[in-house]
N, C-alpha and C. Protein backbone atom coordinates (compact mmCIF):
# COMPACT_ATOMS: atom_id res chain seq x y z
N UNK A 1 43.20 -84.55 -80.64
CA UNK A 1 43.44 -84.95 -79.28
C UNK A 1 44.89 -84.67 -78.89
N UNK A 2 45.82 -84.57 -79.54
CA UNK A 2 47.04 -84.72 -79.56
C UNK A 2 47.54 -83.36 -79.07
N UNK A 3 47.09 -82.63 -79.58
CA UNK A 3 47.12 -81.16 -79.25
C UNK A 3 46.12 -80.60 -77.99
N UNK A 4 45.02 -81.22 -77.24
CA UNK A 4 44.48 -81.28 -76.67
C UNK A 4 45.43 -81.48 -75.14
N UNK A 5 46.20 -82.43 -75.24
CA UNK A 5 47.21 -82.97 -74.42
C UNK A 5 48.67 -82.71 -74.43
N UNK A 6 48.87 -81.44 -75.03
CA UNK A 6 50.24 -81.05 -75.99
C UNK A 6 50.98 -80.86 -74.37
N UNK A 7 52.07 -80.83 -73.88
CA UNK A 7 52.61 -80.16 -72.65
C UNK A 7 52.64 -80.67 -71.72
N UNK A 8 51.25 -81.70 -71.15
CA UNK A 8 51.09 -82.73 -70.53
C UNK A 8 52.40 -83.40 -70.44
N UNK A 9 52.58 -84.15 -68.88
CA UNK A 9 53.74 -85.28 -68.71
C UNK A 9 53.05 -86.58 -69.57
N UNK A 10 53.92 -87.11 -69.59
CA UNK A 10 53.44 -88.72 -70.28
C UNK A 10 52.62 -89.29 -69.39
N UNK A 11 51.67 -90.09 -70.33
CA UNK A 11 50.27 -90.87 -69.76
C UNK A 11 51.02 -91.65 -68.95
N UNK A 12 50.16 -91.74 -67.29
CA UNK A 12 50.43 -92.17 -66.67
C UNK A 12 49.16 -93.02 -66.04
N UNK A 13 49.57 -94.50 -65.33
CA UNK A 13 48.09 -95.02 -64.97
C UNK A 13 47.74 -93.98 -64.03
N UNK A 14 45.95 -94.20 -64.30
CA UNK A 14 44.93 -93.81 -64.22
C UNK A 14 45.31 -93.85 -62.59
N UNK A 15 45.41 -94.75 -61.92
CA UNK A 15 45.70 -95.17 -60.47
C UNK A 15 46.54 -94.12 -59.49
N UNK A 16 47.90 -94.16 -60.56
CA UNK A 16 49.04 -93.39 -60.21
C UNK A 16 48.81 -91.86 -59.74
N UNK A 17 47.66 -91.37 -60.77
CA UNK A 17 47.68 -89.84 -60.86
C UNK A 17 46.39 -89.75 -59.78
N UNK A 18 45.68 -90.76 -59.63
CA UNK A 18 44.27 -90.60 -58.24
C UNK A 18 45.06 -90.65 -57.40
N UNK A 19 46.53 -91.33 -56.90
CA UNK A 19 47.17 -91.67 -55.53
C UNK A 19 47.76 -90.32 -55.31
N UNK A 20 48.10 -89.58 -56.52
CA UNK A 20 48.55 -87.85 -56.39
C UNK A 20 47.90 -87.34 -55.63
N UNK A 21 46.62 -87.32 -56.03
CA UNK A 21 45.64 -86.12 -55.42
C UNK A 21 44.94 -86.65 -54.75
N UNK A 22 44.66 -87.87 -54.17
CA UNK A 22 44.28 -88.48 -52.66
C UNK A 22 45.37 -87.78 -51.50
N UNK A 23 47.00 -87.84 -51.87
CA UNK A 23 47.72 -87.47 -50.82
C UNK A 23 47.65 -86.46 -50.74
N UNK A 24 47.49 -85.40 -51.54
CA UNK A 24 47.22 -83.67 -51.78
C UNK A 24 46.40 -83.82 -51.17
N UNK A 25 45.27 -84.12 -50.94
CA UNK A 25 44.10 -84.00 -50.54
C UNK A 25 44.24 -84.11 -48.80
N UNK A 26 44.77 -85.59 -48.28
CA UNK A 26 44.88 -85.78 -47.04
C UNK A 26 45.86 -84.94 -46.56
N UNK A 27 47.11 -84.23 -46.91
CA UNK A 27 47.74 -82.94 -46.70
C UNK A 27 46.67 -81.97 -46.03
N UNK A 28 45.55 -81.76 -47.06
CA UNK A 28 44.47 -80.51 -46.52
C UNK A 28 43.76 -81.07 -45.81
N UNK A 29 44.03 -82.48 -45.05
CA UNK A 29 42.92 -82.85 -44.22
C UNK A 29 41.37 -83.01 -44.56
N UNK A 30 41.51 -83.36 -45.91
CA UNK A 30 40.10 -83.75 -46.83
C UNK A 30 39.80 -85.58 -46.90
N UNK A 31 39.17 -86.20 -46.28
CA UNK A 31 39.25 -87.54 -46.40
C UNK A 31 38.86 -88.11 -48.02
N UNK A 32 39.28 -88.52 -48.41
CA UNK A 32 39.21 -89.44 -49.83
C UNK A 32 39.90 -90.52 -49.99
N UNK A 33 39.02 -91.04 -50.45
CA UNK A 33 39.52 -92.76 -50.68
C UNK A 33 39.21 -93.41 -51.98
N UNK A 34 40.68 -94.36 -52.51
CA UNK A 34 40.64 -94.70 -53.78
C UNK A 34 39.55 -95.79 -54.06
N UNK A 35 38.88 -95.96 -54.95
CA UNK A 35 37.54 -97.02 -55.26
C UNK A 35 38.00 -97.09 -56.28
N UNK A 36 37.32 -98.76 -56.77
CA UNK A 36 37.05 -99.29 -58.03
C UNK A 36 38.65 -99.39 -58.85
N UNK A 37 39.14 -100.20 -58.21
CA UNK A 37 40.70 -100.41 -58.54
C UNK A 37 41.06 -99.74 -58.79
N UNK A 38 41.60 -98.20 -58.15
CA UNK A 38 41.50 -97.01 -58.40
C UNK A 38 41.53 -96.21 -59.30
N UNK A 39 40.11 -96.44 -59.96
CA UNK A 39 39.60 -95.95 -61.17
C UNK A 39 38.79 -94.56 -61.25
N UNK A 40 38.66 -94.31 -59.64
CA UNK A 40 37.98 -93.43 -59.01
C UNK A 40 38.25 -93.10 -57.35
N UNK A 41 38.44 -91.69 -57.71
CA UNK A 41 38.57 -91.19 -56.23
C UNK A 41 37.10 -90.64 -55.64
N UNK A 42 37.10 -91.00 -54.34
CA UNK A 42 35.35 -90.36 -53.53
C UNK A 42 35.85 -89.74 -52.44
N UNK A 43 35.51 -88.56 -52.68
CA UNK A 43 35.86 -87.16 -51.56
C UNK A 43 34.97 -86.95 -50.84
N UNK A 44 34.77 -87.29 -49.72
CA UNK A 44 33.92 -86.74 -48.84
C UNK A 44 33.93 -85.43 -48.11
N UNK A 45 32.74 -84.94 -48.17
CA UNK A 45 31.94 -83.49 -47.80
C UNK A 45 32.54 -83.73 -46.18
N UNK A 46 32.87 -82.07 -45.88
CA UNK A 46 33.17 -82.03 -43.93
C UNK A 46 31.61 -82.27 -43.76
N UNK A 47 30.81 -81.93 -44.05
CA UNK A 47 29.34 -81.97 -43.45
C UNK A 47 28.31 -83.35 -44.64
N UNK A 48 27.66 -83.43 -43.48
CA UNK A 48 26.45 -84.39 -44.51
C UNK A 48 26.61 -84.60 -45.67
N UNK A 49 26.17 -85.01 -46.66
CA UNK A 49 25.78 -84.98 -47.66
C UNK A 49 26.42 -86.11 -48.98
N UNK A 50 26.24 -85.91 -50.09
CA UNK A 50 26.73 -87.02 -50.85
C UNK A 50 27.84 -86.38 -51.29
N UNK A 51 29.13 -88.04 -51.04
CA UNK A 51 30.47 -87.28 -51.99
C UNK A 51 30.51 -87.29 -53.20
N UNK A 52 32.21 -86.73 -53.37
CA UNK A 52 32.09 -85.91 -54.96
C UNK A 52 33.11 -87.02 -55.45
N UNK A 53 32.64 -87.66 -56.44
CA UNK A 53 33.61 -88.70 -57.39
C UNK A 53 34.69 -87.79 -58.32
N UNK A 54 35.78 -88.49 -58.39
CA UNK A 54 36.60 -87.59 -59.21
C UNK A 54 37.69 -88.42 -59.99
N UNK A 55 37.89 -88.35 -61.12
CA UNK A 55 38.19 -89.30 -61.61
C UNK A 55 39.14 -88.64 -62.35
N UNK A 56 39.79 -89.28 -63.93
CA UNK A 56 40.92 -89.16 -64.37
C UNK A 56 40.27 -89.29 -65.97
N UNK A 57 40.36 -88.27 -66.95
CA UNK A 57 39.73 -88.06 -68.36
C UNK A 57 40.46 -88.07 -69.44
N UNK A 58 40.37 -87.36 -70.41
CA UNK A 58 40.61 -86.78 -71.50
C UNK A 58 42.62 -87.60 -71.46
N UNK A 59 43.09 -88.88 -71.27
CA UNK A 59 43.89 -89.45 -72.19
C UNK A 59 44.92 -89.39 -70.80
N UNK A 60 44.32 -89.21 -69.20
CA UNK A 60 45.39 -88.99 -68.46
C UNK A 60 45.61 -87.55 -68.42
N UNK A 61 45.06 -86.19 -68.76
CA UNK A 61 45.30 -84.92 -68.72
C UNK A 61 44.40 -84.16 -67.97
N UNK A 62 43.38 -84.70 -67.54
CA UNK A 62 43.09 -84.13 -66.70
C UNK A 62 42.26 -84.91 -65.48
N UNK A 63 41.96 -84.11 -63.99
CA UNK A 63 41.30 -84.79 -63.41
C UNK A 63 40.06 -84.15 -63.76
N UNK A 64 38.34 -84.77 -63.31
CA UNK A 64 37.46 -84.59 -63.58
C UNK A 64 35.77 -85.02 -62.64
N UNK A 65 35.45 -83.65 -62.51
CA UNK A 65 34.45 -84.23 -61.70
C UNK A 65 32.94 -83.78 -62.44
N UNK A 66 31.86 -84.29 -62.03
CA UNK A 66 30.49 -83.68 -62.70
C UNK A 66 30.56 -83.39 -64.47
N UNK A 67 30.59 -84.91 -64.96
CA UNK A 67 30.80 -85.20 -65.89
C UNK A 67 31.57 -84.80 -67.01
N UNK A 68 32.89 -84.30 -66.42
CA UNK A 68 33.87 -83.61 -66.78
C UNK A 68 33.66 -82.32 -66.89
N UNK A 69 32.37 -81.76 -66.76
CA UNK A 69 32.20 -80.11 -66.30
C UNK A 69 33.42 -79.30 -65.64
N UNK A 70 33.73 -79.53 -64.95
CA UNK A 70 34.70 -79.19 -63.79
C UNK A 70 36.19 -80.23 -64.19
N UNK A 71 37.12 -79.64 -64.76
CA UNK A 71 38.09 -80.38 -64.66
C UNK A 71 39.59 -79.51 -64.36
N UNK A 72 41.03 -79.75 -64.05
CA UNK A 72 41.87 -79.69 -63.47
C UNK A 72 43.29 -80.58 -64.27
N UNK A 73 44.00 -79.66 -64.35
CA UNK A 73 45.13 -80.71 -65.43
C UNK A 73 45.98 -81.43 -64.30
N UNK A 74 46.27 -82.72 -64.73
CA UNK A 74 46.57 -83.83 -63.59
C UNK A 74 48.02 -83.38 -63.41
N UNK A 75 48.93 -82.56 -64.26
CA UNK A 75 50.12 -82.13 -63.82
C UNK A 75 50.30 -80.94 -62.57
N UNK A 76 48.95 -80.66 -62.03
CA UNK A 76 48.83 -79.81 -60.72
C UNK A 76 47.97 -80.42 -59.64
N UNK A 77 48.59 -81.76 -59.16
CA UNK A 77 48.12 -82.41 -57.88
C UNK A 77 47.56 -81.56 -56.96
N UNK A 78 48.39 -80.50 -56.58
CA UNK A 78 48.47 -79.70 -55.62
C UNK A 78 47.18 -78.64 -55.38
N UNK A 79 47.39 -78.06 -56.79
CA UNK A 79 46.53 -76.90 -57.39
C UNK A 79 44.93 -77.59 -57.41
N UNK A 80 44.95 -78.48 -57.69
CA UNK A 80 43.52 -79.55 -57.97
C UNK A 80 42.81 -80.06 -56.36
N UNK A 81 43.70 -80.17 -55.92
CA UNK A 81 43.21 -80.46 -54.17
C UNK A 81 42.70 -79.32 -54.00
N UNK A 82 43.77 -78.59 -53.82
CA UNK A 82 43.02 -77.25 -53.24
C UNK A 82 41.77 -76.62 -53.51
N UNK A 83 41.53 -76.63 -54.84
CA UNK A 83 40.46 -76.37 -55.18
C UNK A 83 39.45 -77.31 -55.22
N UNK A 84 39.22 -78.54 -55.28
CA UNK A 84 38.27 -79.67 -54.42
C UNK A 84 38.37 -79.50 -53.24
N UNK A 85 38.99 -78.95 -52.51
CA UNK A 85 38.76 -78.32 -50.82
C UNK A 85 37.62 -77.61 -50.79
N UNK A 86 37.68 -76.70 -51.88
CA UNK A 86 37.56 -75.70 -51.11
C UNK A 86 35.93 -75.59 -52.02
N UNK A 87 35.38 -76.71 -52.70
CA UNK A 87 34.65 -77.36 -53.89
C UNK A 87 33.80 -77.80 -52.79
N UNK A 88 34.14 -78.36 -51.96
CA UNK A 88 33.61 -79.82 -50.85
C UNK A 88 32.87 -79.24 -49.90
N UNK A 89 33.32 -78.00 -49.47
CA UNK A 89 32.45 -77.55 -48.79
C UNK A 89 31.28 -76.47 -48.78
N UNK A 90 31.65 -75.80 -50.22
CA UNK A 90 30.25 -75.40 -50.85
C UNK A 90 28.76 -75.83 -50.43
């Protein structure tokens, strides 16, 4: 695991790194909102449909959606929005 997370900034709460990429997110004009003592972020779709939960994995290193299928290293807030943008409306 250790090496898994090698480069990574230091573990940071779980909370801290969802409030990253909630504001990345509202930057791109993507609505998301923190849930479950923000243990989880819920991104809502521009159109209908069910949102995309996205959460925080592997020790604080990455973010993660669809059962960690899809994940994003939490040291690119920026990089990780964008691409849940652009995820959301698929």
């Amino acid at each position: 695991m250790r090496s898994a997370i090698a480069g990574f900034p230091p573990i940071q709460e779980e909370g801290d790194i969802l409030v990253r990429l909630r504001d990345e997110l509202t930057r791109l004009g993507v609505n998301a909102e923190l849930r479950d003592n923000n243990t989880a972020l819920m991104v809502h779709r521009r159109e209908p449909g069910m949102p995309v939960w996205e959460f925080v994995g592997f020790c604080g290193a990455y973010y993660s959606r669809q059962s960690a299928e899809q994940r994003h290293p939490t040291a690119d807030p920026e990089g990780a929005a964008k691409l849940l943008a652009e995820y959301i409306v698929r």
